[in-house]
N, C-alpha and C. Protein backbone atom coordinates (compact mmCIF):
# COMPACT_ATOMS: atom_id res chain seq x y z
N UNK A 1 -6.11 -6.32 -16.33
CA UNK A 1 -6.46 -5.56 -15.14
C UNK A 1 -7.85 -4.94 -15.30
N UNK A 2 -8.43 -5.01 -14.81
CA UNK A 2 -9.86 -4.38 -14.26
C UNK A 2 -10.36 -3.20 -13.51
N UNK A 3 -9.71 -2.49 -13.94
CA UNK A 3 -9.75 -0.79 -13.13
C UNK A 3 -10.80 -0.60 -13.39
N UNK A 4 -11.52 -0.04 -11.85
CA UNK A 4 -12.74 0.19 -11.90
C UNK A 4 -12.76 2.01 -12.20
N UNK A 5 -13.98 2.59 -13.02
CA UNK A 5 -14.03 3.93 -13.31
C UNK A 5 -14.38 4.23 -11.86
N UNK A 6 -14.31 5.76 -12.20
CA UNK A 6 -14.77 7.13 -11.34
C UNK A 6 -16.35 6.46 -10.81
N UNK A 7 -17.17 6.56 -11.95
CA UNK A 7 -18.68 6.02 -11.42
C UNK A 7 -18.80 4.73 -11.04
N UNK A 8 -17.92 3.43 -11.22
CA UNK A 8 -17.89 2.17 -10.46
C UNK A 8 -17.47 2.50 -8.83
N UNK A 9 -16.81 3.52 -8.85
CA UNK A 9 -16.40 3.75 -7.38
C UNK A 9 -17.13 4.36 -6.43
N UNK A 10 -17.80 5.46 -6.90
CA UNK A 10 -18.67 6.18 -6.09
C UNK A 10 -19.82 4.75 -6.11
N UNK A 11 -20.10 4.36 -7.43
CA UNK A 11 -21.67 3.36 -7.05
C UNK A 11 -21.03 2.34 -6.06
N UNK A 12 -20.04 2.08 -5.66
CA UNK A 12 -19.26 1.32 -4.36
C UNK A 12 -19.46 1.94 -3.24
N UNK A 13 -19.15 3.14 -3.35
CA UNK A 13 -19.24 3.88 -1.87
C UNK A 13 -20.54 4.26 -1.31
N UNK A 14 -22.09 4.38 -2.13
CA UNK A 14 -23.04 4.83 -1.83
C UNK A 14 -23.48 3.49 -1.35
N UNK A 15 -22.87 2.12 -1.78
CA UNK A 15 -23.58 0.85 -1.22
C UNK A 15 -23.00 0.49 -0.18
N UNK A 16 -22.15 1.18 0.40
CA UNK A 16 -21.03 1.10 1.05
C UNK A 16 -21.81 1.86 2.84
N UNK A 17 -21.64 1.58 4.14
CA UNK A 17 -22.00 2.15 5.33
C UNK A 17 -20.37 3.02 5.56
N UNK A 18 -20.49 4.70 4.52
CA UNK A 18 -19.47 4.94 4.68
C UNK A 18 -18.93 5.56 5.81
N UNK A 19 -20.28 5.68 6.51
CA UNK A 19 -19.48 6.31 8.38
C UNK A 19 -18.86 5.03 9.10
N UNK A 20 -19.38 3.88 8.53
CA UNK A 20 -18.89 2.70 9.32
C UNK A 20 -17.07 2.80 9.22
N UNK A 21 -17.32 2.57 7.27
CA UNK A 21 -15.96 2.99 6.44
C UNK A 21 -15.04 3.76 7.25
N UNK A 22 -15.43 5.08 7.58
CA UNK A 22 -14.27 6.32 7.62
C UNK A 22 -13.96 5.82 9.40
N UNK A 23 -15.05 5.15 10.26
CA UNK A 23 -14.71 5.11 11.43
C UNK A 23 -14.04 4.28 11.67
N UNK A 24 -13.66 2.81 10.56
CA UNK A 24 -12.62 2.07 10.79
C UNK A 24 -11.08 2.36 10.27
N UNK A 25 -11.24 3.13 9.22
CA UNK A 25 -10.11 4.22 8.73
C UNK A 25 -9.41 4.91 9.60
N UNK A 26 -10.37 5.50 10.44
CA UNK A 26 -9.53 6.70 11.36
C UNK A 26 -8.72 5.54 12.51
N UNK A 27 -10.26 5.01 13.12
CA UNK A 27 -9.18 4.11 14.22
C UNK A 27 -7.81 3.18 13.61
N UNK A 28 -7.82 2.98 12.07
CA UNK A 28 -6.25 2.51 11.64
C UNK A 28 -5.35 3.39 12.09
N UNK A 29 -5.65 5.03 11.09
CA UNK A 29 -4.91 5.78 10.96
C UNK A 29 -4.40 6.20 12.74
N UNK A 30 -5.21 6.43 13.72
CA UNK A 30 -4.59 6.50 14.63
C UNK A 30 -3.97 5.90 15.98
N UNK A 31 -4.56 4.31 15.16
CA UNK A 31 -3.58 3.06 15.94
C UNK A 31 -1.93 3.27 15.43
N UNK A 32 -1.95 4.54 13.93
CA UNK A 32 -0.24 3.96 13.43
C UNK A 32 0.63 4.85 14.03
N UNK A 33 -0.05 6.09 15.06
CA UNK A 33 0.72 6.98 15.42
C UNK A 33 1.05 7.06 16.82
N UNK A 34 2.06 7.06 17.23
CA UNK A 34 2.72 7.19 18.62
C UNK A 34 1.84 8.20 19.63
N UNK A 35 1.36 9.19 19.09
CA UNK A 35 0.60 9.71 19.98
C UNK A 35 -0.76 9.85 19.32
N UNK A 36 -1.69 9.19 20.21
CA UNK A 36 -2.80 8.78 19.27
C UNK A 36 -3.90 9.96 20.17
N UNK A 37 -3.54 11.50 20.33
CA UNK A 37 -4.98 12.24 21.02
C UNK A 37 -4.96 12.74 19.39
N UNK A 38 -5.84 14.14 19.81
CA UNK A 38 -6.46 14.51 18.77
C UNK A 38 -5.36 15.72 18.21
N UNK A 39 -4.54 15.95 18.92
CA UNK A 39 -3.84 17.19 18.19
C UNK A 39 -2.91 16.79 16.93
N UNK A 40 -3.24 18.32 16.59
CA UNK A 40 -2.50 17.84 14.99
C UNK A 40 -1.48 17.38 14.73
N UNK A 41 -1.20 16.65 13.35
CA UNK A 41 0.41 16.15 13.12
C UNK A 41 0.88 16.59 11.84
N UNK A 42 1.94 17.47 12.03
CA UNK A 42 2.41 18.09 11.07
C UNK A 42 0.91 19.09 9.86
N UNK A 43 0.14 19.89 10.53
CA UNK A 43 -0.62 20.27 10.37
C UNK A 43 -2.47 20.11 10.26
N UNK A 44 -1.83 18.20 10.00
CA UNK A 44 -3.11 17.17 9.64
C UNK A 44 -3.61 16.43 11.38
N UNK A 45 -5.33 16.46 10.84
CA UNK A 45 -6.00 15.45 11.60
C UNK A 45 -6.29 14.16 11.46
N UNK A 46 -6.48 12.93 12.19
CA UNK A 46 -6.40 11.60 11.74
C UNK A 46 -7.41 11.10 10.53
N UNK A 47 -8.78 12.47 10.26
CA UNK A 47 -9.76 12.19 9.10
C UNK A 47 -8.76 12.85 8.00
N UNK A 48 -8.37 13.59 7.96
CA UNK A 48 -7.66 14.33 6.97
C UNK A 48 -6.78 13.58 6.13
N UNK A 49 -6.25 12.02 6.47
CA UNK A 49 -5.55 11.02 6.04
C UNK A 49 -6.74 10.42 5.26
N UNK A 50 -7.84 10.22 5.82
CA UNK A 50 -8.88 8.67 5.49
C UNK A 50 -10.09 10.34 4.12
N UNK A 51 -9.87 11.13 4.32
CA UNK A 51 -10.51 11.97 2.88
C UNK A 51 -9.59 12.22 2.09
N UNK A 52 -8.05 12.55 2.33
CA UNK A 52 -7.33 12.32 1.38
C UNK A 52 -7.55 10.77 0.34
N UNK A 53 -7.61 9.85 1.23
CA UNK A 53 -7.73 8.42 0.51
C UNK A 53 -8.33 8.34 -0.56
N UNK A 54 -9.59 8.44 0.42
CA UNK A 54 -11.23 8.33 -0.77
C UNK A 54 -11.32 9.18 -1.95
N UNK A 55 -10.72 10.63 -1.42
CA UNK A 55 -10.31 11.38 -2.95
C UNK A 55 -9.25 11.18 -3.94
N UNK A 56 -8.13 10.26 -3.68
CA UNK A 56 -6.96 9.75 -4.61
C UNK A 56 -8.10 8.37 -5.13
N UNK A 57 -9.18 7.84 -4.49
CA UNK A 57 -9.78 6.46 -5.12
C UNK A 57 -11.07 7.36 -5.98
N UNK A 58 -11.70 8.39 -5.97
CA UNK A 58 -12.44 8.85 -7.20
C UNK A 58 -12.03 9.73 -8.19
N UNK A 59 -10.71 10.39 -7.82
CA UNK A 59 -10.04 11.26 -9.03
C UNK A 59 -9.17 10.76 -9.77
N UNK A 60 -8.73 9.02 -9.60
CA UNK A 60 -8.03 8.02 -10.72
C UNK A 60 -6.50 8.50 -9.92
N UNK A 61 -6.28 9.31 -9.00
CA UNK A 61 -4.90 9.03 -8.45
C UNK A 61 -4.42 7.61 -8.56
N UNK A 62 -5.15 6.67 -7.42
CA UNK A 62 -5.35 5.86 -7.14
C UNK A 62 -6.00 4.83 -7.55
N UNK A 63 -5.78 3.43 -8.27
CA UNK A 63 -6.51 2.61 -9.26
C UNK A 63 -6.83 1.58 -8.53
N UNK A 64 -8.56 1.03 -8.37
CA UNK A 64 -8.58 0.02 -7.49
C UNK A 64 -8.61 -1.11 -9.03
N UNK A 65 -8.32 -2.04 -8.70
CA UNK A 65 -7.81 -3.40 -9.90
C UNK A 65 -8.81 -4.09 -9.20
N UNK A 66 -10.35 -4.18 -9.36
CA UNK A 66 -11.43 -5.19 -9.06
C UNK A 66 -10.84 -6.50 -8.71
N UNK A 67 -10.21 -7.11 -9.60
CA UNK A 67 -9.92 -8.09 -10.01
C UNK A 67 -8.50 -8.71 -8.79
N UNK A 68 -8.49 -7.73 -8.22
CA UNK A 68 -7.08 -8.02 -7.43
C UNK A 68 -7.55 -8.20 -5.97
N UNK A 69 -8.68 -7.50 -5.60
CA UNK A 69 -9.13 -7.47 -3.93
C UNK A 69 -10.39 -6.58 -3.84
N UNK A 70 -10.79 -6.35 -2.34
CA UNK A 70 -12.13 -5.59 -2.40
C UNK A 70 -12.26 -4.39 -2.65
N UNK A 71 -12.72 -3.65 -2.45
CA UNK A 71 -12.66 -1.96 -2.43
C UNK A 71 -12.28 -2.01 -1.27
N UNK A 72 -12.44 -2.50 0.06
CA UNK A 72 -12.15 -2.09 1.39
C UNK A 72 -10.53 -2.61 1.44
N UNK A 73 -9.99 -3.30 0.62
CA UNK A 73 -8.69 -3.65 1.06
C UNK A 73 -8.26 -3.05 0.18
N UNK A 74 -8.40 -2.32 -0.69
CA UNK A 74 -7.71 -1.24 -1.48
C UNK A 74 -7.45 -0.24 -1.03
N UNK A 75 -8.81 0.51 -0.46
CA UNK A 75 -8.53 1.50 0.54
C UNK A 75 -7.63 1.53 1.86
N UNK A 76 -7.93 0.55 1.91
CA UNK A 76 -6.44 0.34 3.42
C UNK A 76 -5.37 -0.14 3.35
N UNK A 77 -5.04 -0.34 1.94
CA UNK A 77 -4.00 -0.25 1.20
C UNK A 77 -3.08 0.66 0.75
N UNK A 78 -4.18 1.84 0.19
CA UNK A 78 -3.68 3.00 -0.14
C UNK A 78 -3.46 3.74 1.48
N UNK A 79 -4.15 3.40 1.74
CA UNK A 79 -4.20 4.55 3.37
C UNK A 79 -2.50 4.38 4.01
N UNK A 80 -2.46 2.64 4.08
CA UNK A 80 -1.20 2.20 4.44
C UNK A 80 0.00 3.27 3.88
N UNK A 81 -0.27 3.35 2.61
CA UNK A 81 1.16 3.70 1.69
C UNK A 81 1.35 4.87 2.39
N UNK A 82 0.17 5.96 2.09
CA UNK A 82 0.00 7.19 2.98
C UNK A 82 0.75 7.82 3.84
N UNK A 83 0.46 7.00 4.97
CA UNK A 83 1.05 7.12 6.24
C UNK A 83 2.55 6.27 5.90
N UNK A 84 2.65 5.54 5.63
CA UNK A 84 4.19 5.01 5.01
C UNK A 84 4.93 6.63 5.02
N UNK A 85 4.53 6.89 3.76
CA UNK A 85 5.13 8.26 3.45
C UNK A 85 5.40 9.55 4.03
N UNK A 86 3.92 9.01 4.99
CA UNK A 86 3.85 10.73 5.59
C UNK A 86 5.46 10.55 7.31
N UNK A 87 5.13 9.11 7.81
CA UNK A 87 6.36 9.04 8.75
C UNK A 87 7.61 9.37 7.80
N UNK A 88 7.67 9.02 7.06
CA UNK A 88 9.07 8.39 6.26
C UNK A 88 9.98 9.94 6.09
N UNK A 89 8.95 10.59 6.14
CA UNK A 89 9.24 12.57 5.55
C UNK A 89 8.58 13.64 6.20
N UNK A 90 7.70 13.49 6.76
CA UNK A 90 7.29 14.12 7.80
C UNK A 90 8.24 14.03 9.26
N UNK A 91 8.56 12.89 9.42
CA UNK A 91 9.53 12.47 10.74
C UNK A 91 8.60 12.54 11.88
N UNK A 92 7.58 12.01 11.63
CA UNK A 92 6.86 11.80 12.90
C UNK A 92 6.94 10.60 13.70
N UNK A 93 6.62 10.31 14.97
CA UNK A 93 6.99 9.21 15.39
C UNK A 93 5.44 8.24 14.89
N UNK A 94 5.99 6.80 14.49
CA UNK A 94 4.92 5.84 14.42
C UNK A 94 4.82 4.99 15.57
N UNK A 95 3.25 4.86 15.96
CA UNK A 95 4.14 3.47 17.14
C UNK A 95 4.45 2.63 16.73
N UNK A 96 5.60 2.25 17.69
CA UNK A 96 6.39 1.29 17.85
C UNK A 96 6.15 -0.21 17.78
N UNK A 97 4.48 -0.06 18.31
CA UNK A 97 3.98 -1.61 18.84
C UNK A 97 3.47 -1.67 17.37
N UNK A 98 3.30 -0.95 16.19
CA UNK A 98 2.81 -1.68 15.42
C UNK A 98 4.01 -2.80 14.28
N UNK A 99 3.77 -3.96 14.30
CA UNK A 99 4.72 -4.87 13.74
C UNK A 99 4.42 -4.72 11.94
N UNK A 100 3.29 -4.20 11.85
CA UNK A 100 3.14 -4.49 10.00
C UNK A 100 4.28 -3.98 9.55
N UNK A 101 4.48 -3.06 9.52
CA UNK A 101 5.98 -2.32 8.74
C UNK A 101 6.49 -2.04 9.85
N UNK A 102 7.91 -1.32 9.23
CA UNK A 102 8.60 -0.76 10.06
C UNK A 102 9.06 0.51 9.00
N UNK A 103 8.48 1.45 10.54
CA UNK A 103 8.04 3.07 9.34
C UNK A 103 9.60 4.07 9.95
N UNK A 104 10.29 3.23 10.28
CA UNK A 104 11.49 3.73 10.95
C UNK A 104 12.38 5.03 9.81
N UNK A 105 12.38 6.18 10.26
CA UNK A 105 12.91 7.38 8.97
C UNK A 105 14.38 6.42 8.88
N UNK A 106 14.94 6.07 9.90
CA UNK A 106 16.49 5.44 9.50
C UNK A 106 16.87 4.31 8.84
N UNK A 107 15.81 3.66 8.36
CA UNK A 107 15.58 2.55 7.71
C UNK A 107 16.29 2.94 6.25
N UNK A 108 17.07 2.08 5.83
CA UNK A 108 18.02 2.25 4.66
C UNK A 108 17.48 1.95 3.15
N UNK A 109 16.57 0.59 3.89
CA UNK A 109 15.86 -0.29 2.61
C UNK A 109 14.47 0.43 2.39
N UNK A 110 13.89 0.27 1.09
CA UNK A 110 12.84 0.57 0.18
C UNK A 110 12.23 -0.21 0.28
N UNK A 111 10.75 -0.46 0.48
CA UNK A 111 9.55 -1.02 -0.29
C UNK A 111 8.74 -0.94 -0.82
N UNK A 112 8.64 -2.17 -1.62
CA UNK A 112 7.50 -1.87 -2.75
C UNK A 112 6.17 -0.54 -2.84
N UNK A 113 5.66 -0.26 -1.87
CA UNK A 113 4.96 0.65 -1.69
C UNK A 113 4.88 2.00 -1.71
N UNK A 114 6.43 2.07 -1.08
CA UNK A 114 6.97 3.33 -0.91
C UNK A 114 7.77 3.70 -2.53
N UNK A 115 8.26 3.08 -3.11
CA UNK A 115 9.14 3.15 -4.21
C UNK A 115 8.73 4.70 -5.25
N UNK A 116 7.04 4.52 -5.01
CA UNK A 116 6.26 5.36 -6.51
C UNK A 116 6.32 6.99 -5.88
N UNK A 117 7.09 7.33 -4.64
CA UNK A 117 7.63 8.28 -4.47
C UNK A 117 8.36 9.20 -4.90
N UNK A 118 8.23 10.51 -5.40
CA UNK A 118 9.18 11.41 -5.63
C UNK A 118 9.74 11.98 -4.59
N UNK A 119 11.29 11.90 -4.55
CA UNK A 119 11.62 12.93 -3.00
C UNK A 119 11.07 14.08 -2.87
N UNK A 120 10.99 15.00 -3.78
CA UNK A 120 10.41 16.41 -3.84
C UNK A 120 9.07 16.46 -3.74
N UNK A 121 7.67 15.49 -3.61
CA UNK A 121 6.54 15.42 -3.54
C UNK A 121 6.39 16.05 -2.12
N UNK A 122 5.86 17.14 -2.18
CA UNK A 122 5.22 18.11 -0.43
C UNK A 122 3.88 17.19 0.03
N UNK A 123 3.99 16.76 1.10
CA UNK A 123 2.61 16.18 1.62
C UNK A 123 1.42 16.95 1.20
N UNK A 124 0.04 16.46 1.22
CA UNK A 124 -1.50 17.05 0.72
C UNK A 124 -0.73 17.22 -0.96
N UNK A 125 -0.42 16.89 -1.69
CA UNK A 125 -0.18 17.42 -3.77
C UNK A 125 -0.78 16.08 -4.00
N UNK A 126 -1.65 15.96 -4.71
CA UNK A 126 -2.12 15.06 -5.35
C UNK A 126 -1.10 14.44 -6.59
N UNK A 127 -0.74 13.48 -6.00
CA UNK A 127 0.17 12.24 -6.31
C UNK A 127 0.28 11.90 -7.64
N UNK A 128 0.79 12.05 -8.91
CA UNK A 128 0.06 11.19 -10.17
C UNK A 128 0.86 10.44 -10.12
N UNK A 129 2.18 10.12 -8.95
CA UNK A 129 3.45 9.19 -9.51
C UNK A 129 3.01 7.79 -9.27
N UNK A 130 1.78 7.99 -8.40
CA UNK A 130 1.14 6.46 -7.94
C UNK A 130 0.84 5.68 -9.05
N UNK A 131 0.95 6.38 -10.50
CA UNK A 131 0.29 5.33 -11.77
C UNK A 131 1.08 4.78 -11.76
N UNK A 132 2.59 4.41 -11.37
CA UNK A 132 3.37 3.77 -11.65
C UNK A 132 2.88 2.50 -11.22
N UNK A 133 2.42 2.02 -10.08
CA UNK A 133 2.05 1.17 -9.87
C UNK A 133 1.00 0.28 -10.54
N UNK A 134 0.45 1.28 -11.10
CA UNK A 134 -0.97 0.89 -11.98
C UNK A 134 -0.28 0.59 -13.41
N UNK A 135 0.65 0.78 -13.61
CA UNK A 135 1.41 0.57 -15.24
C UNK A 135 1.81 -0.64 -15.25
N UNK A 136 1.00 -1.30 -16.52
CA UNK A 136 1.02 -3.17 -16.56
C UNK A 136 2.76 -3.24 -17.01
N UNK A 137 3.19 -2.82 -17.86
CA UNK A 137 4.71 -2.93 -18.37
C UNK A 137 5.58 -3.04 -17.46
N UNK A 138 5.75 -1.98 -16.46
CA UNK A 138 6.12 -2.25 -15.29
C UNK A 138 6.32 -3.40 -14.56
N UNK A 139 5.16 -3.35 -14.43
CA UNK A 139 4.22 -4.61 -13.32
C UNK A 139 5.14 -5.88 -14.26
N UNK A 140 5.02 -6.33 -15.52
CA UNK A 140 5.16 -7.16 -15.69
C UNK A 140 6.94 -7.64 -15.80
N UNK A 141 7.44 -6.60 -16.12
CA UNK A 141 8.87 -6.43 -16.20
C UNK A 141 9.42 -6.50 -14.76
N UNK A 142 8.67 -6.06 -13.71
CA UNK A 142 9.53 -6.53 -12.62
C UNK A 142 9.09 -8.16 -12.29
N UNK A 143 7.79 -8.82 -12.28
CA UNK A 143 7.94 -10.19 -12.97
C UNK A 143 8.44 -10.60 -13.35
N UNK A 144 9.19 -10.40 -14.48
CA UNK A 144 9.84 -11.33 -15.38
C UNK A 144 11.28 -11.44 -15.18
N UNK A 145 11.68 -9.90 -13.77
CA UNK A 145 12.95 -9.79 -13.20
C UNK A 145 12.78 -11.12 -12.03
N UNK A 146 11.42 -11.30 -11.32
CA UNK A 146 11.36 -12.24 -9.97
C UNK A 146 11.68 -13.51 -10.95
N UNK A 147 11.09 -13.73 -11.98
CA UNK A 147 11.42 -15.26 -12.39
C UNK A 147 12.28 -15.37 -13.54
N UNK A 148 13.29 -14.33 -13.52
CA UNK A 148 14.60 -14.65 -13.70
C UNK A 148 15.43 -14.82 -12.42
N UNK A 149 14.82 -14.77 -11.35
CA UNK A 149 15.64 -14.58 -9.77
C UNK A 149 15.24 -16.22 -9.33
N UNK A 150 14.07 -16.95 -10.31
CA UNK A 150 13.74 -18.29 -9.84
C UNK A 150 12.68 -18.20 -9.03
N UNK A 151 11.73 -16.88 -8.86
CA UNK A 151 10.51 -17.06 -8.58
C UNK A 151 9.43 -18.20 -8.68
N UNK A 152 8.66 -18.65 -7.97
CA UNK A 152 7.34 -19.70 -8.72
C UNK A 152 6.32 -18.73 -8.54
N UNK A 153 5.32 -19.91 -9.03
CA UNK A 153 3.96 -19.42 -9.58
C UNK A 153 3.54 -18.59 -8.02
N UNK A 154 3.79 -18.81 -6.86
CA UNK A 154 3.08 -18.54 -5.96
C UNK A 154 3.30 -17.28 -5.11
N UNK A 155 4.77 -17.32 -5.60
CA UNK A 155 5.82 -16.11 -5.24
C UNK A 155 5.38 -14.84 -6.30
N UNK A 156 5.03 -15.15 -7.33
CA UNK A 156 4.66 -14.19 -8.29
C UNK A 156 3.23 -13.44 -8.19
N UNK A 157 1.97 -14.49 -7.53
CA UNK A 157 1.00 -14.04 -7.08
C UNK A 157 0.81 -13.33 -5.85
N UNK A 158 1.74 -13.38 -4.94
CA UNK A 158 1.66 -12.38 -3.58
C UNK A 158 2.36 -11.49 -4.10
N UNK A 159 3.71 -11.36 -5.11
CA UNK A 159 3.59 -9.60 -5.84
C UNK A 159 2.88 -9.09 -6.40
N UNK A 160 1.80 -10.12 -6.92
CA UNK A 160 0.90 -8.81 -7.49
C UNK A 160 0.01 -8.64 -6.40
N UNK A 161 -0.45 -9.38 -5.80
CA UNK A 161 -1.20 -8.71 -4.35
C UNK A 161 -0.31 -7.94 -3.71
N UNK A 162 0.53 -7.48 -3.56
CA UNK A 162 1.58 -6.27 -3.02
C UNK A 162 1.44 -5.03 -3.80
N UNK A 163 1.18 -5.14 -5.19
CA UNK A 163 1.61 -3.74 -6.36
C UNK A 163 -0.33 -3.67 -5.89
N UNK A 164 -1.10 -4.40 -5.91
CA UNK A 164 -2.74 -4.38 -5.59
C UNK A 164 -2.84 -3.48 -4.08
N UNK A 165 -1.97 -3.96 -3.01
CA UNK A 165 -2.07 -3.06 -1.70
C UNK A 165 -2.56 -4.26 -0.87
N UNK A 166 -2.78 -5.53 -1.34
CA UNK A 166 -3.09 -6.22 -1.14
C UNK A 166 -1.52 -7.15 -0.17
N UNK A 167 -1.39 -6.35 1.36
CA UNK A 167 0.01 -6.27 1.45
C UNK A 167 0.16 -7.66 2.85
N UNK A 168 -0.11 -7.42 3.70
CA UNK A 168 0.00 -8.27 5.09
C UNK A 168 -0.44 -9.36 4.82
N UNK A 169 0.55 -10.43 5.68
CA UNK A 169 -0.07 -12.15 4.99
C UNK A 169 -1.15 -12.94 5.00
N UNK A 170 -2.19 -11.84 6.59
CA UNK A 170 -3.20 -11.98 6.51
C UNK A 170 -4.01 -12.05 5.54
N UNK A 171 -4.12 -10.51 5.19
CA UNK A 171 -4.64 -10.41 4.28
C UNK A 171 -4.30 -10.87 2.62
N UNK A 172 -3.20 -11.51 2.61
CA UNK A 172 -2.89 -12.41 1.21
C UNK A 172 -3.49 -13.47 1.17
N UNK A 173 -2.73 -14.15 2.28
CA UNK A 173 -3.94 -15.41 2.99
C UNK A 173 -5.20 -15.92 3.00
N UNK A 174 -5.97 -14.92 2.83
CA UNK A 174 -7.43 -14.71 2.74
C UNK A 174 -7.89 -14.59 1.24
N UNK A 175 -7.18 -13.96 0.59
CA UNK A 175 -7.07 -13.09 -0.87
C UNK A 175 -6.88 -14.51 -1.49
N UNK A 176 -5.54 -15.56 -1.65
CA UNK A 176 -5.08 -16.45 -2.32
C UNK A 176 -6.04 -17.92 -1.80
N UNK A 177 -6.87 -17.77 -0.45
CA UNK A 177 -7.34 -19.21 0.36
C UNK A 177 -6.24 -20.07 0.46
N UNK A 178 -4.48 -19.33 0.96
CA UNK A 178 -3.54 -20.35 1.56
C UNK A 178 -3.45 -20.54 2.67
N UNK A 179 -3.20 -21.29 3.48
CA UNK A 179 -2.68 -21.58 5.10
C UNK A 179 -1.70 -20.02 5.13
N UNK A 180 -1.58 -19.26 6.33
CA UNK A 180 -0.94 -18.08 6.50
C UNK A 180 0.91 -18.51 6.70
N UNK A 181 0.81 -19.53 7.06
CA UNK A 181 1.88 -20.56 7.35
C UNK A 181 2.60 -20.42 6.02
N UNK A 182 2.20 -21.22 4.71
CA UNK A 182 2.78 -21.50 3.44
C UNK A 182 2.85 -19.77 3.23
N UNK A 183 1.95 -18.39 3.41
CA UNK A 183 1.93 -17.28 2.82
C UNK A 183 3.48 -16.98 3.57
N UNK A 184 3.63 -17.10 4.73
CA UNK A 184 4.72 -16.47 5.68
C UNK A 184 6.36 -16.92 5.18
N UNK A 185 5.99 -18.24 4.76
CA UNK A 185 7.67 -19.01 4.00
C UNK A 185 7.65 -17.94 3.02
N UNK A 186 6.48 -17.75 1.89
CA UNK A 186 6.72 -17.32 0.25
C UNK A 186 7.08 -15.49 0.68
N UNK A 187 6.61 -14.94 1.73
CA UNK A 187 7.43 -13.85 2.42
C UNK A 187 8.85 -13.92 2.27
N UNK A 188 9.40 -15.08 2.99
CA UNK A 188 10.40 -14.75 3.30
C UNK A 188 11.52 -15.52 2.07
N UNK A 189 10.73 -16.28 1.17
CA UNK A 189 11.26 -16.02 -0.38
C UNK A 189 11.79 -14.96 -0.95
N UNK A 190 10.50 -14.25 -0.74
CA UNK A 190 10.99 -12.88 -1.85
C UNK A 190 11.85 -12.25 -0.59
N UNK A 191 11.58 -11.99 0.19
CA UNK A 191 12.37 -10.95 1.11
C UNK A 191 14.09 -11.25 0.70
N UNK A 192 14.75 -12.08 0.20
CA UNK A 192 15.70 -12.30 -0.56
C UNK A 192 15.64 -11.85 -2.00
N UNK A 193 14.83 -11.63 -2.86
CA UNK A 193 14.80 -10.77 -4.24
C UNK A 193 14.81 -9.25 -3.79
N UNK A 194 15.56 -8.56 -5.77
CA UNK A 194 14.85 -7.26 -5.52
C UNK A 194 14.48 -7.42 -7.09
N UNK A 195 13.66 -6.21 -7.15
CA UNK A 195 13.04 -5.63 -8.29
C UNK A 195 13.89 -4.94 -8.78
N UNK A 196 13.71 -4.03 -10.02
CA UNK A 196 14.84 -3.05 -10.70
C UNK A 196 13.70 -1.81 -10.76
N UNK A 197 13.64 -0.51 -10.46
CA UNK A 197 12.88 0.53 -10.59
C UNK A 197 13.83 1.62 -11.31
N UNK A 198 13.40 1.80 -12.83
CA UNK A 198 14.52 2.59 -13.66
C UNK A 198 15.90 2.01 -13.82
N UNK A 199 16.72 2.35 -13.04
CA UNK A 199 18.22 2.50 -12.62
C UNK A 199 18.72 1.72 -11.01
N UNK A 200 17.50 2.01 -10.56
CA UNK A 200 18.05 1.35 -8.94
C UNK A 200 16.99 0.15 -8.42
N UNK A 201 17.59 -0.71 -7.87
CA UNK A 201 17.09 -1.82 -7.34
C UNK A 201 16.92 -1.83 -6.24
N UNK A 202 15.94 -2.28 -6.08
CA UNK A 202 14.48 -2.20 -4.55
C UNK A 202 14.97 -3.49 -4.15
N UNK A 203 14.88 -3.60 -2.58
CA UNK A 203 15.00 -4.71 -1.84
C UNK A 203 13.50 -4.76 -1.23
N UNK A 204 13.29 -6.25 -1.34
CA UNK A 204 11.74 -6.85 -1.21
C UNK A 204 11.55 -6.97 0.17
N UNK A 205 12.88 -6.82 1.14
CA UNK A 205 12.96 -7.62 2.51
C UNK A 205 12.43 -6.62 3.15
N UNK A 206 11.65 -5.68 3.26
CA UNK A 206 10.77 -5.14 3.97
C UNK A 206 9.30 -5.19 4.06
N UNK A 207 8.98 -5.82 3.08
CA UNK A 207 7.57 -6.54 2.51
C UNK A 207 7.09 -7.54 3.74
């Protein structure tokens, strides 16, 4: 893995058009919410999501893996998880029309993204449980759980573009240079596996 430092990141962001950055951030962050004006949600504004980000990607919360995707799909990776979390426990409404996830609080099943959660984590606490994701042992042990499940080579490379943030088939698609077609079957591969996290086992079928 290729974790880029504190100073690889900032020398990213100064080469970086970061008003361009934060202005495609916000319009994510407030395409994911049901009511998209400006008043607050659950105390926060739609920038208050996209500077949380950028500060979990220079204080090592957050590990971008060079080697796995860009800096810009890391960041909207992490942003994703974010807001994952913040509907999931906050109980805010997400819209509806968005198909990437489904940020539904009544939703029974776990995903990968959401997993590095503590229930007791208060929204705005700077996160350290996110290293989990960044922990190769891990990483590789739930591997070695997919291809004891009869994983292939290809099924194994869109999980690690998943633990990367590297999540929608688009964007795998692009990441791997497969037809979105072949990415969308190896979806619905794993969406039949789970992983093992400690003691309890994660279902993939929300991925």
């Amino acid at each position: 893995m290729a974790i880029a430092t504190t100073s690889q990141i900032l020398e990213t962001l100064e080469n970086l058009d970061l008003k361009d950055l934060l202005d495609k951030m916000e319009d994510y962050v407030r395409g994911r919410f049901y009511d998209k004006t400006d008043q607050n949600k659950n105390g926060l504004q739609f920038q208050d999501f996209c500077q949380t980000v950028l500060m979990k990607a220079c204080d090592g919360t957050r590990k971008w893996d060079m080697g796995k995707g860009s800096f810009e799909n890391f960041i909207f990776g992490t942003l994703r998880s974010d807001l994952n979390y913040f509907f999931k426990k906050g109980k805010v409404r997400p819209d509806d029309d968005d198909n990437e996830e489904d940020d539904s609080e009544y939703s029974e099943e776990s995903y990968i993204t959401d997993v590095y959660y503590s229930e007791d984590i208060e929204q705005g606490v700077i996160d350290k449980s996110f290293d989990k994701i960044d922990d190769d042992t891990n990483i590789q042990r739930w591997i070695s759980s997919l291809k004891e499940q009869g994983s292939d080579n290809l099924e194994i490379e869109v999980f690690e573009c998943w633990t990367a943030g590297i999540k929608t088939p688009k964007e795998v698609a692009e990441y791997m240079s497969l037809p979105i077609k072949e990415i969308n079957n190896i979806y619905k591969r794993l969406r039949r596996k789970t992983i093992k996290l400690d003691t309890q086992w994660i279902s993939l079928k929300k991925q």
